[in-house]
PDB file of N, CA and C in Angstrom:
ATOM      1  N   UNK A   1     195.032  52.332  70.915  1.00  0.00           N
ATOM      2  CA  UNK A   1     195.814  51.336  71.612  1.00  0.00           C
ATOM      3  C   UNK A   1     197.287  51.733  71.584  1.00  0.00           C
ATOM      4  N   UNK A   2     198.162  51.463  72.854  1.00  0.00           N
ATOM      5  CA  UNK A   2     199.462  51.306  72.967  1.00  0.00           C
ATOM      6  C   UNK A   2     200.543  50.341  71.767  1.00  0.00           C
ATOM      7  N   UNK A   3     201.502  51.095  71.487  1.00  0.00           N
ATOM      8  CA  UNK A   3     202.390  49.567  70.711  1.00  0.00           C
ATOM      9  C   UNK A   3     203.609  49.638  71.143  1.00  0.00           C
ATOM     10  N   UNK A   4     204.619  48.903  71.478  1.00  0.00           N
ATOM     11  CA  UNK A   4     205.805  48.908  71.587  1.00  0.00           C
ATOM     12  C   UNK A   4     206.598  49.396  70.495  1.00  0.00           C
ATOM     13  N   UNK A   5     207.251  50.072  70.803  1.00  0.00           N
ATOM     14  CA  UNK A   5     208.239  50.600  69.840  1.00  0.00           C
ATOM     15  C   UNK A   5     208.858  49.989  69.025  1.00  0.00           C
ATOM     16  N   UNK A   6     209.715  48.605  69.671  1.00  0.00           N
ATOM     17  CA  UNK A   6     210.479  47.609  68.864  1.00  0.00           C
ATOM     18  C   UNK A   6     209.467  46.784  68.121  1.00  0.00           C
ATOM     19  N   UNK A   7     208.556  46.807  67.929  1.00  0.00           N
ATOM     20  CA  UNK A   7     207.694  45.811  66.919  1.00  0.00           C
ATOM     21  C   UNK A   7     207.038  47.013  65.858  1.00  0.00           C
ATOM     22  N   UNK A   8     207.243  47.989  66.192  1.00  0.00           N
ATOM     23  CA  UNK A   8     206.688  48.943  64.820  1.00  0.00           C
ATOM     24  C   UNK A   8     207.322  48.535  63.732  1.00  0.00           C
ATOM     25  N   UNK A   9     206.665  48.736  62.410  1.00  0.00           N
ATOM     26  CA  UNK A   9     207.153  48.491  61.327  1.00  0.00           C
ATOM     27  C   UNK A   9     208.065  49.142  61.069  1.00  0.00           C
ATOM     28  N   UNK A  10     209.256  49.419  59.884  1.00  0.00           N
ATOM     29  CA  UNK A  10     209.958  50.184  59.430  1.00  0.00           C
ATOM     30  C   UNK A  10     209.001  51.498  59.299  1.00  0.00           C
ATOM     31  N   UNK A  11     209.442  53.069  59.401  1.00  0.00           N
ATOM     32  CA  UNK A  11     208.804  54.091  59.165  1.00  0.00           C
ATOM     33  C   UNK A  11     209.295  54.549  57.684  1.00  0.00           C
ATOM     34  N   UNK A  12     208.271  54.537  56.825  1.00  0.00           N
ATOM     35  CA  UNK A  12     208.185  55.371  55.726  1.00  0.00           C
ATOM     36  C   UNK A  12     208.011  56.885  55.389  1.00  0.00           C
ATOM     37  N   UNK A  13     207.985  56.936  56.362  1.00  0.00           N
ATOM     38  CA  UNK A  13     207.945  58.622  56.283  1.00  0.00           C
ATOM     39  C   UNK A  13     207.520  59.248  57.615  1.00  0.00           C
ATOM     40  N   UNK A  14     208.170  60.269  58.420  1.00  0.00           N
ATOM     41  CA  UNK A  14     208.006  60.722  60.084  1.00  0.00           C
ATOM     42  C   UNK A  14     207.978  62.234  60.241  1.00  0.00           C
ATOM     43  N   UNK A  15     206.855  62.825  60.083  1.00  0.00           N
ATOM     44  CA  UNK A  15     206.408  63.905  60.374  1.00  0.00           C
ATOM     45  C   UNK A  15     206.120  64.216  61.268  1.00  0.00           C
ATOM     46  N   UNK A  16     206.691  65.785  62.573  1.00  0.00           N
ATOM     47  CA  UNK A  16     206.001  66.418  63.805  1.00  0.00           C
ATOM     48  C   UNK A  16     204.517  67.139  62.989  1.00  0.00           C
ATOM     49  N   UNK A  17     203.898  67.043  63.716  1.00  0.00           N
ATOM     50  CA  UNK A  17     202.868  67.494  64.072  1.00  0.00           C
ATOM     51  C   UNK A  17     202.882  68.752  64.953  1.00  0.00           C
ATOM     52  N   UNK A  18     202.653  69.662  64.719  1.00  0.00           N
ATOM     53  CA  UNK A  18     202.620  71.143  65.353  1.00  0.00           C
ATOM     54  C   UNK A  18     201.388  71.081  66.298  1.00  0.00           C
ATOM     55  N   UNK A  19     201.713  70.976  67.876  1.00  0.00           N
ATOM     56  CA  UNK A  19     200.757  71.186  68.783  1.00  0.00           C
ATOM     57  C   UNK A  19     200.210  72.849  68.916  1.00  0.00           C
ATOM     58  N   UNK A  20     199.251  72.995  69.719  1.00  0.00           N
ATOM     59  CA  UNK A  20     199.264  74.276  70.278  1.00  0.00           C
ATOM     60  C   UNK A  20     198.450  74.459  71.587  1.00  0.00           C
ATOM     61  N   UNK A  21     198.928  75.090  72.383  1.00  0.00           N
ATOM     62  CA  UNK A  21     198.326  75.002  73.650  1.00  0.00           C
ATOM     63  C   UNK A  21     197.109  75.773  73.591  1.00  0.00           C
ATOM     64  N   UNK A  22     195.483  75.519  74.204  1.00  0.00           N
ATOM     65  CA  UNK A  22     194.896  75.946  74.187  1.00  0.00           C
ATOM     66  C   UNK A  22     194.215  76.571  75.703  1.00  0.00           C
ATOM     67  N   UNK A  23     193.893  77.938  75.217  1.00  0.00           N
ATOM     68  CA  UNK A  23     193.380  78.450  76.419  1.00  0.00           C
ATOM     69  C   UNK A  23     194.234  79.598  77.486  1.00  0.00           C
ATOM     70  N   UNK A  24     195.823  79.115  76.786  1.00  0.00           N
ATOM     71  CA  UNK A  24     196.867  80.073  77.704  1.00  0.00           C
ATOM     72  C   UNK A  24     197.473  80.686  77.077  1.00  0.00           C
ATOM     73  N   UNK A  25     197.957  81.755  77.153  1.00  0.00           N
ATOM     74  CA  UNK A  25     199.168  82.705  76.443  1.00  0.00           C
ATOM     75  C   UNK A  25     200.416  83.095  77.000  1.00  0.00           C
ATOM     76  N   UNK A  26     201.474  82.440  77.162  1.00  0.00           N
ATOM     77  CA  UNK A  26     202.574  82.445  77.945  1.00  0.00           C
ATOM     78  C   UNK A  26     203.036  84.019  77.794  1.00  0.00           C
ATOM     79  N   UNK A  27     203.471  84.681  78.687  1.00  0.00           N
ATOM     80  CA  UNK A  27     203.377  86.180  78.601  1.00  0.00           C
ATOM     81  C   UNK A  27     205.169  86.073  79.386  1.00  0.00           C
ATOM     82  N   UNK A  28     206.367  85.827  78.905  1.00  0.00           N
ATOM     83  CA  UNK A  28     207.987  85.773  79.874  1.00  0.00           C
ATOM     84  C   UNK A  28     207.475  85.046  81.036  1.00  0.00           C
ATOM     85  N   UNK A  29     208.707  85.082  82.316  1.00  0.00           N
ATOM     86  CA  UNK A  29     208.525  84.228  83.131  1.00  0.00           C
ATOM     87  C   UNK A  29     209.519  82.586  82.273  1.00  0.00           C
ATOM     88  N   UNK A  30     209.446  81.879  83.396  1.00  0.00           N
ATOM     89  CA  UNK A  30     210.201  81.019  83.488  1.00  0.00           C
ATOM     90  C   UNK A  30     209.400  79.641  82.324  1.00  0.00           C
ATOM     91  N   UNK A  31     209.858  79.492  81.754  1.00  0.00           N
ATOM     92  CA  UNK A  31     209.142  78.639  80.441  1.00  0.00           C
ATOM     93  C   UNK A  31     209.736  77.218  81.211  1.00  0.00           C
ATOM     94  N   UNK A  32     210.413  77.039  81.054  1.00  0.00           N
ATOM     95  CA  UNK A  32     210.461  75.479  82.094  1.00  0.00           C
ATOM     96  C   UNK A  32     209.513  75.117  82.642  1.00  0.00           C
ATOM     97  N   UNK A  33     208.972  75.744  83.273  1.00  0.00           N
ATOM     98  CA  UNK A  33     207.981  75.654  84.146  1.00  0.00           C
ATOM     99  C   UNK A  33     206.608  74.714  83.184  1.00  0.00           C
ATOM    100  N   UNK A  34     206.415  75.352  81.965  1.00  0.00           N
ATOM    101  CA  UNK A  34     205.538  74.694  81.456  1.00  0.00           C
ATOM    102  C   UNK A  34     205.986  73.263  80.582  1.00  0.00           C
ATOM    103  N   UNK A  35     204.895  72.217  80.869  1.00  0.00           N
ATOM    104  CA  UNK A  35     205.094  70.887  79.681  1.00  0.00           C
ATOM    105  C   UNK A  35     205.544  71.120  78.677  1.00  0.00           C
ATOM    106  N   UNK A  36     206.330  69.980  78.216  1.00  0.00           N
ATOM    107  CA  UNK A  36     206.802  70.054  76.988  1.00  0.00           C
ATOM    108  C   UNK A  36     205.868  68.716  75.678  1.00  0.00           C
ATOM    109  N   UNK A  37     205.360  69.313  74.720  1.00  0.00           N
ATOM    110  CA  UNK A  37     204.690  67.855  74.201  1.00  0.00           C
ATOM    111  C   UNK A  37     205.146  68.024  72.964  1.00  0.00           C
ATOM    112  N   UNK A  38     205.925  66.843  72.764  1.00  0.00           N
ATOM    113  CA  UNK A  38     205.961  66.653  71.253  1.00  0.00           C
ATOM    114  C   UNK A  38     205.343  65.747  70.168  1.00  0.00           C
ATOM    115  N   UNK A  39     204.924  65.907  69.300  1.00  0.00           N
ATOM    116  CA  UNK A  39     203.864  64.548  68.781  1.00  0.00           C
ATOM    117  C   UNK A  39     204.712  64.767  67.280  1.00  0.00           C
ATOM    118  N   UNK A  40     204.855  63.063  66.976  1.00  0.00           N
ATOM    119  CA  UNK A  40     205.287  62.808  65.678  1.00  0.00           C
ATOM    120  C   UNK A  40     204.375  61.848  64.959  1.00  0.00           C
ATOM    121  N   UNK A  41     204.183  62.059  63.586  1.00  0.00           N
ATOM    122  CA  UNK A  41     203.415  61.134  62.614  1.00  0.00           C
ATOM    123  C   UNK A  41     204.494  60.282  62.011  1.00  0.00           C
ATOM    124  N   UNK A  42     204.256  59.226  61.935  1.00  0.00           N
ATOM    125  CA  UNK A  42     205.154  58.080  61.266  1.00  0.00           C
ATOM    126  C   UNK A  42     204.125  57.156  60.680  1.00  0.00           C
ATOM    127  N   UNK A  43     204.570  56.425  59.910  1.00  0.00           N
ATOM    128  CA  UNK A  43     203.589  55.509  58.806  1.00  0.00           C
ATOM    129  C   UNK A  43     202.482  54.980  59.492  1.00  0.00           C
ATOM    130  N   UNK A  44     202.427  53.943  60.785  1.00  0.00           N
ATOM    131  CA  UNK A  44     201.332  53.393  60.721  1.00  0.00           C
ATOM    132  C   UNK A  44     201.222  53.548  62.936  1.00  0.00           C
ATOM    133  N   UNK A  45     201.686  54.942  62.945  1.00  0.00           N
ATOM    134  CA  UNK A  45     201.714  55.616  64.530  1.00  0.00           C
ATOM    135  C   UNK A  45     201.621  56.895  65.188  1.00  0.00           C
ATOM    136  N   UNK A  46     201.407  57.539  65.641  1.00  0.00           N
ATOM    137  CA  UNK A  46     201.991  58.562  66.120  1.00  0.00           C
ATOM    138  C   UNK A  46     202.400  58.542  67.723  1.00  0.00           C
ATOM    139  N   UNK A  47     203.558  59.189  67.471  1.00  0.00           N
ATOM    140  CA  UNK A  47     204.287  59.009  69.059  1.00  0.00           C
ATOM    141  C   UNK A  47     204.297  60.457  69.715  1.00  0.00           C
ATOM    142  N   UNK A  48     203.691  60.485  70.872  1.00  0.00           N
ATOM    143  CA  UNK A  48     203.818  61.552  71.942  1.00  0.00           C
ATOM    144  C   UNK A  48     204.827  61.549  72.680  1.00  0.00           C
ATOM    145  N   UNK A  49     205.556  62.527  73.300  1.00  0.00           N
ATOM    146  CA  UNK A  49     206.305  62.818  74.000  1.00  0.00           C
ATOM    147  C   UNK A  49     205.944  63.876  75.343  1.00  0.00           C
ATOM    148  N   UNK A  50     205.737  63.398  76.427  1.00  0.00           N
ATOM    149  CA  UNK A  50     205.634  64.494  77.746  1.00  0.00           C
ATOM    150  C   UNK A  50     206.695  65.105  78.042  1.00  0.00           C
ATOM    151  N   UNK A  51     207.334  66.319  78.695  1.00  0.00           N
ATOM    152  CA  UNK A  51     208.494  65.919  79.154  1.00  0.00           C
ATOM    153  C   UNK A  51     207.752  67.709  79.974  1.00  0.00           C
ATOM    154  N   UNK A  52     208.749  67.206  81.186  1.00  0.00           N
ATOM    155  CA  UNK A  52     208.951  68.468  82.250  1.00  0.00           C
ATOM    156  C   UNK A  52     207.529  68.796  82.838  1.00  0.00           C
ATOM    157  N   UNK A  53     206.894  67.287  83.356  1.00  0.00           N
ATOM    158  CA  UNK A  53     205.064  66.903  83.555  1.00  0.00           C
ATOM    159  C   UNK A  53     205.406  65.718  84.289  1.00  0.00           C
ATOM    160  N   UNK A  54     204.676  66.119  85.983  1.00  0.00           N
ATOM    161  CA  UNK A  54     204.441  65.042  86.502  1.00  0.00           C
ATOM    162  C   UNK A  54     203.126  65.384  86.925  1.00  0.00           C
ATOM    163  N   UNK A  55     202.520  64.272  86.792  1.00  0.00           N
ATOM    164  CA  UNK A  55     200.542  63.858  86.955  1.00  0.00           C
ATOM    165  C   UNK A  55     200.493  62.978  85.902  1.00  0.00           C
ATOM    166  N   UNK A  56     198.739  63.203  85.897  1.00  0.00           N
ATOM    167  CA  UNK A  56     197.994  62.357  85.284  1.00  0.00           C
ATOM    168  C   UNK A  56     197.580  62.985  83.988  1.00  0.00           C
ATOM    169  N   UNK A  57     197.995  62.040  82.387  1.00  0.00           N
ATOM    170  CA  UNK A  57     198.040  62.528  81.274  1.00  0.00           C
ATOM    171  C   UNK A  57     196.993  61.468  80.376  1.00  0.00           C
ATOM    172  N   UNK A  58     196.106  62.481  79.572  1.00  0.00           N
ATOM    173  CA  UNK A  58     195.495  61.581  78.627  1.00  0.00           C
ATOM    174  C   UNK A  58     195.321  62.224  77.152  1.00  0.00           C
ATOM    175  N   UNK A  59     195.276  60.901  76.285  1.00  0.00           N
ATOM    176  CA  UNK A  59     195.410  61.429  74.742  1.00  0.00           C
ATOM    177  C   UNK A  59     194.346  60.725  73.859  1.00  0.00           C
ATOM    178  N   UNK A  60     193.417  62.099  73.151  1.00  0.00           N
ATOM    179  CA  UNK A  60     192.433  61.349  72.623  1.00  0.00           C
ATOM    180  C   UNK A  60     192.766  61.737  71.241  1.00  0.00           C
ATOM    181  N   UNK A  61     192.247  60.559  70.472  1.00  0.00           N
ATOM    182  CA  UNK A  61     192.317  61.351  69.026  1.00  0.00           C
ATOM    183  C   UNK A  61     190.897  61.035  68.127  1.00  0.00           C
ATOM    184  N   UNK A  62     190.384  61.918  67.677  1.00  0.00           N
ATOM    185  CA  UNK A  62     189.095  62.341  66.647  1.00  0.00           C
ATOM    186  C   UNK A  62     188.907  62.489  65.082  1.00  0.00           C
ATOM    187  N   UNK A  63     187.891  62.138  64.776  1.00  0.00           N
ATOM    188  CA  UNK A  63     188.438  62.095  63.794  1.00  0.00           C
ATOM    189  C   UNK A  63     187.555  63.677  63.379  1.00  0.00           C
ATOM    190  N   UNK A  64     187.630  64.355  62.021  1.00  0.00           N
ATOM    191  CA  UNK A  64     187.353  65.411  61.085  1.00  0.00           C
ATOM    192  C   UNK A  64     186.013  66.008  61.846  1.00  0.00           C
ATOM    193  N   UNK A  65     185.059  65.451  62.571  1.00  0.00           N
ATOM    194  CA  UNK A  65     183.979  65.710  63.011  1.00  0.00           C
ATOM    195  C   UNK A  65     183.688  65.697  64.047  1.00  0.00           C
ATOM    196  N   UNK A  66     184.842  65.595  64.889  1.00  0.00           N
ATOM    197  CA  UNK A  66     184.954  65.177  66.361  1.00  0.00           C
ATOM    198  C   UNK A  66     184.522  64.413  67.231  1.00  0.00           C
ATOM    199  N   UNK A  67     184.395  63.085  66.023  1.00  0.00           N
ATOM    200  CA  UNK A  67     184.317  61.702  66.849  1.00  0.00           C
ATOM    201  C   UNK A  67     185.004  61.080  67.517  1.00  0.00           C
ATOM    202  N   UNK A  68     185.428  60.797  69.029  1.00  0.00           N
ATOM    203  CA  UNK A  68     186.635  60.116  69.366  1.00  0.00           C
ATOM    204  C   UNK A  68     186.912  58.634  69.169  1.00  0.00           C
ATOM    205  N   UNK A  69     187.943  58.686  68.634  1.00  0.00           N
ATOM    206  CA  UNK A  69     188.070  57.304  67.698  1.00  0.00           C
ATOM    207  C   UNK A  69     189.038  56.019  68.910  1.00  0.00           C
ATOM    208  N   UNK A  70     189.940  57.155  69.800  1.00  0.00           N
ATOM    209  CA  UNK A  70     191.010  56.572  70.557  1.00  0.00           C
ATOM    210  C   UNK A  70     191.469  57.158  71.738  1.00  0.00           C
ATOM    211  N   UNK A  71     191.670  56.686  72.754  1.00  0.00           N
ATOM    212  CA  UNK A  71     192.343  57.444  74.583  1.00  0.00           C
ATOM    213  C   UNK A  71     193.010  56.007  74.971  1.00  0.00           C
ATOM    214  N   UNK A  72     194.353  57.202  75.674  1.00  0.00           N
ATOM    215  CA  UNK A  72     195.182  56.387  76.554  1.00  0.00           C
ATOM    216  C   UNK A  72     195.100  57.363  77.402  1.00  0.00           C
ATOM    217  N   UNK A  73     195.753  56.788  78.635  1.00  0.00           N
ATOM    218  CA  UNK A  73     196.050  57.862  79.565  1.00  0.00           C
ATOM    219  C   UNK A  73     197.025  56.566  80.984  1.00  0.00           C
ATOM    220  N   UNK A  74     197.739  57.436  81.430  1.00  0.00           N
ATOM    221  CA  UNK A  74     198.489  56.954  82.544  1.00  0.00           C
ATOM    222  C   UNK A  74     199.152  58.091  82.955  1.00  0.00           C
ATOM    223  N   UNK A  75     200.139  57.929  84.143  1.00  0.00           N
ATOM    224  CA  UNK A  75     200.771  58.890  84.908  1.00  0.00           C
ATOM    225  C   UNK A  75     201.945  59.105  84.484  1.00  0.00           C
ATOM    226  N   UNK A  76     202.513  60.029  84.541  1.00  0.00           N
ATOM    227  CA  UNK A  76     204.264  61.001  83.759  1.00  0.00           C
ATOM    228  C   UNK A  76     205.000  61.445  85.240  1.00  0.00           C
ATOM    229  N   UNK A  77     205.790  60.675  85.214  1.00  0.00           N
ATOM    230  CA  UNK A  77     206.940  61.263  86.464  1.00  0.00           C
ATOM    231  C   UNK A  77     207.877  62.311  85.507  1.00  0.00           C
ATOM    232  N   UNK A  78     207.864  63.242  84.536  1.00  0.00           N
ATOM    233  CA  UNK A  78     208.920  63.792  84.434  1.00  0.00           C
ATOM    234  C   UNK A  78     208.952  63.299  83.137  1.00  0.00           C
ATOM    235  N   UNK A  79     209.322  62.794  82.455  1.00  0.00           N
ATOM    236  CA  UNK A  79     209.096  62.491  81.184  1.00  0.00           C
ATOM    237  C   UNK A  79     208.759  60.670  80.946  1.00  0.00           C
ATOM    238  N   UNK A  80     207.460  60.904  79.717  1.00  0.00           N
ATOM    239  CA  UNK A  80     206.982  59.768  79.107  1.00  0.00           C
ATOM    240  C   UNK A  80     206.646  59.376  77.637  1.00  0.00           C
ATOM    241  N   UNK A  81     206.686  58.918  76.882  1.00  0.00           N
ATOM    242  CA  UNK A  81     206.292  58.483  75.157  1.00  0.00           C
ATOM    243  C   UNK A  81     205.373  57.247  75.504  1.00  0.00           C
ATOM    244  N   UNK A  82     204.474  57.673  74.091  1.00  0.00           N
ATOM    245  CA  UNK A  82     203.071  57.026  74.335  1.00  0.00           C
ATOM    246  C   UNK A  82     203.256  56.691  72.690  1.00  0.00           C
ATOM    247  N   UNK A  83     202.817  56.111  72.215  1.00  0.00           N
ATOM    248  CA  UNK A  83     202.602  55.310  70.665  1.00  0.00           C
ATOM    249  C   UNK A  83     201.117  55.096  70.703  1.00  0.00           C
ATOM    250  N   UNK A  84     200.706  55.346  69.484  1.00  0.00           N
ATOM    251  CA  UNK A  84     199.270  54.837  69.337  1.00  0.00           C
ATOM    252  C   UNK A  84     199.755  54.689  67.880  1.00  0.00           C
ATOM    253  N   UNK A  85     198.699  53.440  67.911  1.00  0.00           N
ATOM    254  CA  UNK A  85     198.603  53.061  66.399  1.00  0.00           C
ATOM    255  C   UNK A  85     197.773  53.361  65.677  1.00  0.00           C
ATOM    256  N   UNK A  86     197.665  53.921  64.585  1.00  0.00           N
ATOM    257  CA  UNK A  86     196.965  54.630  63.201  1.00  0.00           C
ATOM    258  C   UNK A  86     196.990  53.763  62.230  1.00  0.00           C
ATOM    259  N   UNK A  87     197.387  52.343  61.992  1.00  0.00           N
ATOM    260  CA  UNK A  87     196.880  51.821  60.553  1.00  0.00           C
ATOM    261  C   UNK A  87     195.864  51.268  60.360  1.00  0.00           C
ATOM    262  N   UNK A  88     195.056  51.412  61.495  1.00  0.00           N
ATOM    263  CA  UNK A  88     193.515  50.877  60.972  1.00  0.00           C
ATOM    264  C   UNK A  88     192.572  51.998  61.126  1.00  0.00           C
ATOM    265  N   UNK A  89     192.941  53.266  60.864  1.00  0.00           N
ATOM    266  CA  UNK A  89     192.296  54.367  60.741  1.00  0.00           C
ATOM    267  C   UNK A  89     192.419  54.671  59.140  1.00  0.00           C
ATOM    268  N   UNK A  90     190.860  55.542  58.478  1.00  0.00           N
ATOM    269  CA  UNK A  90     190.383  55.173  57.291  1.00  0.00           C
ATOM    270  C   UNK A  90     191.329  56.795  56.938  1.00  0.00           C
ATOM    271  N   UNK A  91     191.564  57.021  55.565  1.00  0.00           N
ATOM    272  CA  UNK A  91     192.126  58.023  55.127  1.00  0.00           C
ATOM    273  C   UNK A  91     191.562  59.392  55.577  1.00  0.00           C
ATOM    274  N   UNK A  92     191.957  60.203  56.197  1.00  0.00           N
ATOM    275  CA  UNK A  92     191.060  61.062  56.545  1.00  0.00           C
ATOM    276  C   UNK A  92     191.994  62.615  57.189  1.00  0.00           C
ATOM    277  N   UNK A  93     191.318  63.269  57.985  1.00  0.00           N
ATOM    278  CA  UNK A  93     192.031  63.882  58.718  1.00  0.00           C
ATOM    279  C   UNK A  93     191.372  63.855  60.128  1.00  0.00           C
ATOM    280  N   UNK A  94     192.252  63.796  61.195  1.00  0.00           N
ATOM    281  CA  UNK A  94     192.391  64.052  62.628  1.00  0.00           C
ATOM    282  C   UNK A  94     192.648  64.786  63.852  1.00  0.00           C
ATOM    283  N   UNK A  95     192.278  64.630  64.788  1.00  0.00           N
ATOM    284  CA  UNK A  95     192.692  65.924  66.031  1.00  0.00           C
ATOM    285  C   UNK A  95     193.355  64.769  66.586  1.00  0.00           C
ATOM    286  N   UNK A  96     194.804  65.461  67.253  1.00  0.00           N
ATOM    287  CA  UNK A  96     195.077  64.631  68.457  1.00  0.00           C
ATOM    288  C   UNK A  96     195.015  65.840  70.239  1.00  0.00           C
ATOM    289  N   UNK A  97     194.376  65.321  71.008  1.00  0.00           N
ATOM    290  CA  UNK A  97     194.411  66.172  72.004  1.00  0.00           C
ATOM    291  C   UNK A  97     195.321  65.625  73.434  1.00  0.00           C
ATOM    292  N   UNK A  98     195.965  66.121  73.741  1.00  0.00           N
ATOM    293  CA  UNK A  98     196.953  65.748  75.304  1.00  0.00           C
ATOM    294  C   UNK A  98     196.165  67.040  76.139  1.00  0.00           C
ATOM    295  N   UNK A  99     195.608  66.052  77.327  1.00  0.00           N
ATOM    296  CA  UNK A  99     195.563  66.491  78.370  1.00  0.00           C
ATOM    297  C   UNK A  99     196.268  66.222  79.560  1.00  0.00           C
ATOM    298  N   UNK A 100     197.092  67.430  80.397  1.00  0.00           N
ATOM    299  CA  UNK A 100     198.000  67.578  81.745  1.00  0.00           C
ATOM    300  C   UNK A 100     197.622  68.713  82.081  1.00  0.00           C
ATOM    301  N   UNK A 101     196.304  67.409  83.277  1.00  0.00           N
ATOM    302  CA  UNK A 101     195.822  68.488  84.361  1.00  0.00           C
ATOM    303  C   UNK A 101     195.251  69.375  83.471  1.00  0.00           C
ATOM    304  N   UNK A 102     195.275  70.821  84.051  1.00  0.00           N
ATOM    305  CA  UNK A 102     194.323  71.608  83.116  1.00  0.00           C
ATOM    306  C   UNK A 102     194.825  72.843  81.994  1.00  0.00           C
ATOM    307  N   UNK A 103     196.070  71.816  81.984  1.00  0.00           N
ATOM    308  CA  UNK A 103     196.416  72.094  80.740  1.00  0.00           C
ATOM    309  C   UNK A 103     195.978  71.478  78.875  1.00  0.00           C
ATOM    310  N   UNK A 104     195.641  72.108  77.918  1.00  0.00           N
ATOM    311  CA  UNK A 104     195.355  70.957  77.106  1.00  0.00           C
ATOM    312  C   UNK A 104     196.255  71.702  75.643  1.00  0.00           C
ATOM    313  N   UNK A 105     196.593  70.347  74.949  1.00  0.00           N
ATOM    314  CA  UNK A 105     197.456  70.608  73.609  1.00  0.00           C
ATOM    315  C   UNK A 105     196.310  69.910  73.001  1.00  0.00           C
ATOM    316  N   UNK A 106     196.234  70.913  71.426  1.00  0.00           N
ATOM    317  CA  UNK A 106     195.392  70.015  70.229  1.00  0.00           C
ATOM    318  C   UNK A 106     196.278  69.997  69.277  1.00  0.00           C
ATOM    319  N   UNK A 107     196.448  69.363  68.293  1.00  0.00           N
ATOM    320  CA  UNK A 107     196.968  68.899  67.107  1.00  0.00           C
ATOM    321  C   UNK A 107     196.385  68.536  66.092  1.00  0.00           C
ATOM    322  N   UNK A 108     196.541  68.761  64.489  1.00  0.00           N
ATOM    323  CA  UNK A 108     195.977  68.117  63.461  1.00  0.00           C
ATOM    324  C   UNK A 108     196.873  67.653  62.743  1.00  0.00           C
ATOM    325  N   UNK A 109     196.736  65.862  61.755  1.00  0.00           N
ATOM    326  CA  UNK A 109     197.372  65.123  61.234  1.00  0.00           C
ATOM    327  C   UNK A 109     196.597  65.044  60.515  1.00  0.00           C
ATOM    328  N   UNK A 110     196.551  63.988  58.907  1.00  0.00           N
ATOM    329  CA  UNK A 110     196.100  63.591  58.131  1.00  0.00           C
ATOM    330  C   UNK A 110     196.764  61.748  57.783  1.00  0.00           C
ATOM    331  N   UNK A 111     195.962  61.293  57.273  1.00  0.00           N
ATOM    332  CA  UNK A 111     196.462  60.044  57.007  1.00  0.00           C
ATOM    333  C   UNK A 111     196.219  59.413  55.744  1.00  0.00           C
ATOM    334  N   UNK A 112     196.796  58.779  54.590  1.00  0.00           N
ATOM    335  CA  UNK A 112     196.607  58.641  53.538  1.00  0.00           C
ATOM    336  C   UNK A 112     197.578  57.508  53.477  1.00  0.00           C
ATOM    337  N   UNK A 113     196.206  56.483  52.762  1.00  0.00           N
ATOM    338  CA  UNK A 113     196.835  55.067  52.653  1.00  0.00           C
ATOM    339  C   UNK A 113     197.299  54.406  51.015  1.00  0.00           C
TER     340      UNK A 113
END
C-alpha cells in the first residue's frame, strides 16, 4: 500500500538500498538516456524514486522465497516517489523489484523489528 509522506512516523534509521538493473549492460553512450531509481529503507517504509522515466511503472516486493507480498503501479511523467509501507511485514529479508517498460531494477532489504 501507498502512504503519504507527511503522516509517516519519525524515521529511526534511513538506509539506500543498492538497485541493479537486470538483463542490460550499459556499454558509454549517453547515460541520461537511461531511468534513474532510487530506493530508500526507513523504519516502517521504503521510498522509491523514478526520475528521467515517462510510462507505466510498477513495484513489487517479495519476500526471501519469492512470494509477492505487495504492487503498486501508476504512470511517471518524468519524475515520481512511491512509499510503501513495511511495518506489518514479519522480520525477514526481501526483494524489491521496479518495473519501466522493459526495463527491470531488483533490490534486497532486510527488516528487523
Amino acid at each position: 500500500s501507498t502512504l503519504d509522506r507527511s503522516s509517516a512516523a519519525s524515521d529511526v534509521y534511513k538506509r539506500q538500498i543498492k538497485t541493479h538493473m537486470d538483463g542490460m549492460r550499459q556499454h558509454g553512450g549517453a547515460r541520461s538516456a537511461i531511468p534513474s531509481v532510487m530506493v530508500d529503507q526507513e523504519s516502517a517504509y521504503v521510498t522509491v524514486e523514478i526520475s528521467r522515466y515517462s510510462g507505466v511503472y510498477a513495484i513489487y516486493i517479495s519476500d526471501e522465497y519469492g512470494v509477492p507480498l505487495s504492487n503498486t503501479n501508476g504512470i511517471v511523467e518524468g519524475r515520481t516517489y512511491s512509499i510503501l509501507e513495511t511495518e506489518d511485514l514479519p522480520t525477514g529479508n526481501y526483494t524489491i523489484m521496479i518495473v519501466l517498460g522493459n526495463l527491470v531494477y531488483k533490490g534486497k532489504f532486510h527488516i528487523t523489528h
